[in-house]
C-alpha atoms as a PDB file:
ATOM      1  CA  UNK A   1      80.886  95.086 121.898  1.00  0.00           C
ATOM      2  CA  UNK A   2      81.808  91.411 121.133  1.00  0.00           C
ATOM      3  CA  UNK A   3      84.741  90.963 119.385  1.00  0.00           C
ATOM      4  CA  UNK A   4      83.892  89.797 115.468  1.00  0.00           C
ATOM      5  CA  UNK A   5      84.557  85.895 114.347  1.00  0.00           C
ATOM      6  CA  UNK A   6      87.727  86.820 111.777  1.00  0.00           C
ATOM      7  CA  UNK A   7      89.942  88.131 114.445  1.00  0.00           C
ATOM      8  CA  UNK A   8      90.578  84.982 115.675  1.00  0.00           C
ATOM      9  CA  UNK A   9      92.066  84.092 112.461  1.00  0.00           C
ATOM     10  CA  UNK A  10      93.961  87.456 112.224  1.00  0.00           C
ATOM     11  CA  UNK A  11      97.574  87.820 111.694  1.00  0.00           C
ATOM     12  CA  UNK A  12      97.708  90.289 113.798  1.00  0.00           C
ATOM     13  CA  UNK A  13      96.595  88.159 116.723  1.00  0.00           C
ATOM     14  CA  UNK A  14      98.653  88.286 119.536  1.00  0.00           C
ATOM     15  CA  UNK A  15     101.123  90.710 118.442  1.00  0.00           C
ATOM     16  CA  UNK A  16     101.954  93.807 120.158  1.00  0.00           C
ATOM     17  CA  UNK A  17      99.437  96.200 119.500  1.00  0.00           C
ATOM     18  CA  UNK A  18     101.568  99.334 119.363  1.00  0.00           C
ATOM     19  CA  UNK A  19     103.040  98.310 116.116  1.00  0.00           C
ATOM     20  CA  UNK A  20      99.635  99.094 114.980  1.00  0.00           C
ATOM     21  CA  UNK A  21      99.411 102.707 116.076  1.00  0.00           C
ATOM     22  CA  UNK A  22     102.740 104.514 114.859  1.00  0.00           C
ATOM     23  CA  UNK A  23     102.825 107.765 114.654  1.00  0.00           C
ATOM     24  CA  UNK A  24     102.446 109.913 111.979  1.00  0.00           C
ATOM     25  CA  UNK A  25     106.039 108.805 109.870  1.00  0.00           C
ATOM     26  CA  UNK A  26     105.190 106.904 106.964  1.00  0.00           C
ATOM     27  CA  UNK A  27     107.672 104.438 107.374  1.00  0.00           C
ATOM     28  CA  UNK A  28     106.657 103.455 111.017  1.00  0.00           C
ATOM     29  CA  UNK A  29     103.476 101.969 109.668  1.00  0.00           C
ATOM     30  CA  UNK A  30     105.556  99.307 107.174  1.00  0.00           C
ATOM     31  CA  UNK A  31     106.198  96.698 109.897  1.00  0.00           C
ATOM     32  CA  UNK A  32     102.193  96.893 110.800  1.00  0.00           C
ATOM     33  CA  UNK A  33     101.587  96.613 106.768  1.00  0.00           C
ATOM     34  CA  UNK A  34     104.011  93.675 106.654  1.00  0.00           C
ATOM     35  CA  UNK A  35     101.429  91.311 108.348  1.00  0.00           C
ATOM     36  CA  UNK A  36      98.658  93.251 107.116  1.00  0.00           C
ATOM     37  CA  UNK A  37      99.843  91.742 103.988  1.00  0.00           C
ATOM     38  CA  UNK A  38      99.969  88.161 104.786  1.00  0.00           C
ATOM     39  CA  UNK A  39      96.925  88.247 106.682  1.00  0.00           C
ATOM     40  CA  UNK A  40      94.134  85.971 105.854  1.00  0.00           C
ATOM     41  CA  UNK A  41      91.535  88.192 107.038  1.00  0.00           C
ATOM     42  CA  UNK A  42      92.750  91.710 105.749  1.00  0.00           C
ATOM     43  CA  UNK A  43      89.981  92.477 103.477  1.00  0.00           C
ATOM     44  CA  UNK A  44      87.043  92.036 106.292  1.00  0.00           C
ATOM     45  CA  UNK A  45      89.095  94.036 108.862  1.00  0.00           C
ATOM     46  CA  UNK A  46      89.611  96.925 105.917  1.00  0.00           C
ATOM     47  CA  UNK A  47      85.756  96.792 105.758  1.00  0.00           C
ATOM     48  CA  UNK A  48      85.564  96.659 109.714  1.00  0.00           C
ATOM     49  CA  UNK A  49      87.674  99.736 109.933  1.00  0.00           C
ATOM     50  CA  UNK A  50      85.747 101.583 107.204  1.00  0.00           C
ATOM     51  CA  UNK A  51      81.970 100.458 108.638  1.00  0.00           C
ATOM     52  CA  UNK A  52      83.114 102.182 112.031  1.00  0.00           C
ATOM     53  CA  UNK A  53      85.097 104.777 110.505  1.00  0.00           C
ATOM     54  CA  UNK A  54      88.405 104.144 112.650  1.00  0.00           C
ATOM     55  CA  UNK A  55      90.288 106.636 113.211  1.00  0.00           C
ATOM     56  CA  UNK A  56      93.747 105.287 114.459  1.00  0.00           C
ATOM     57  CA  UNK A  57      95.601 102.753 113.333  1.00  0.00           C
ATOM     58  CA  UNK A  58      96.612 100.668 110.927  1.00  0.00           C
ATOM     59  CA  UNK A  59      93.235  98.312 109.806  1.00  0.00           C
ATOM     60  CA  UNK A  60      93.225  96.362 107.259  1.00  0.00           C
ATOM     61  CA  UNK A  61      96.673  97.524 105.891  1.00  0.00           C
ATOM     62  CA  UNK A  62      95.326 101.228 105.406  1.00  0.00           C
ATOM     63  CA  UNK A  63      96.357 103.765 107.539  1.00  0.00           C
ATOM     64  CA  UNK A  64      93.910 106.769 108.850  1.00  0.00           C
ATOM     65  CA  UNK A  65      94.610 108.589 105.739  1.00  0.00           C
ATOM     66  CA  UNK A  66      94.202 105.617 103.024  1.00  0.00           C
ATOM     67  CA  UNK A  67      91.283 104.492 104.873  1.00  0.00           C
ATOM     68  CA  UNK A  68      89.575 108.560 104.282  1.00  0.00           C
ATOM     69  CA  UNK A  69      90.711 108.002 100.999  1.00  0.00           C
ATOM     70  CA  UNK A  70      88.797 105.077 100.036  1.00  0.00           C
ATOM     71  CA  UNK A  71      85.654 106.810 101.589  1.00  0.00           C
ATOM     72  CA  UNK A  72      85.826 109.587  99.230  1.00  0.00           C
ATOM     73  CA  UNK A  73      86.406 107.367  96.064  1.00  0.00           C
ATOM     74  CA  UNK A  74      83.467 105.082  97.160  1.00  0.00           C
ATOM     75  CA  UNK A  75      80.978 108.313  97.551  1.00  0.00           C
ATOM     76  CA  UNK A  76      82.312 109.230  94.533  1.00  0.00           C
ATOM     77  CA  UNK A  77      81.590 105.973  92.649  1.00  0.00           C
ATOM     78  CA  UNK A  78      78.306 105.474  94.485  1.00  0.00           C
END
């Protein structure tokens, strides 16, 4: 699988990837949030991470549990 056009402007590029996978403790996922939040791109990976239902991680500035979340209210609105 190719990797998709807006990771390359991603603020997460290049960063150690294990800040992205904490584990369960919600404040191990803040520093991963942190440049979720000024990432250009946040929105399309949040959609990434829900179109192929991700199940680690933090995508988009969501964690596993946020992400389910927004499923469930989308079904719900749909």
């Amino acid at each position: 699988m190719s990797t998709p056009p807006w990771r390359r402007q991603a603020a997460c590029k290049g960063l150690d990837p294990s800040i992205f996978y904490p584990a369960d403790d919600e404040d191990e996922c803040l520093d991963a949030k942190a440049v979720c939040a000024q990432c250009p791109v946040v929105d399309l990976c949040l959609e990434h991470a829900l179109g192929v239902r991700e199940k680690v991680g933090i995508w988009g500035g969501c964690t596993e549990r946020e992400r389910r979340r927004i499923i469930r209210q989308r079904r719900r609105t749909a």
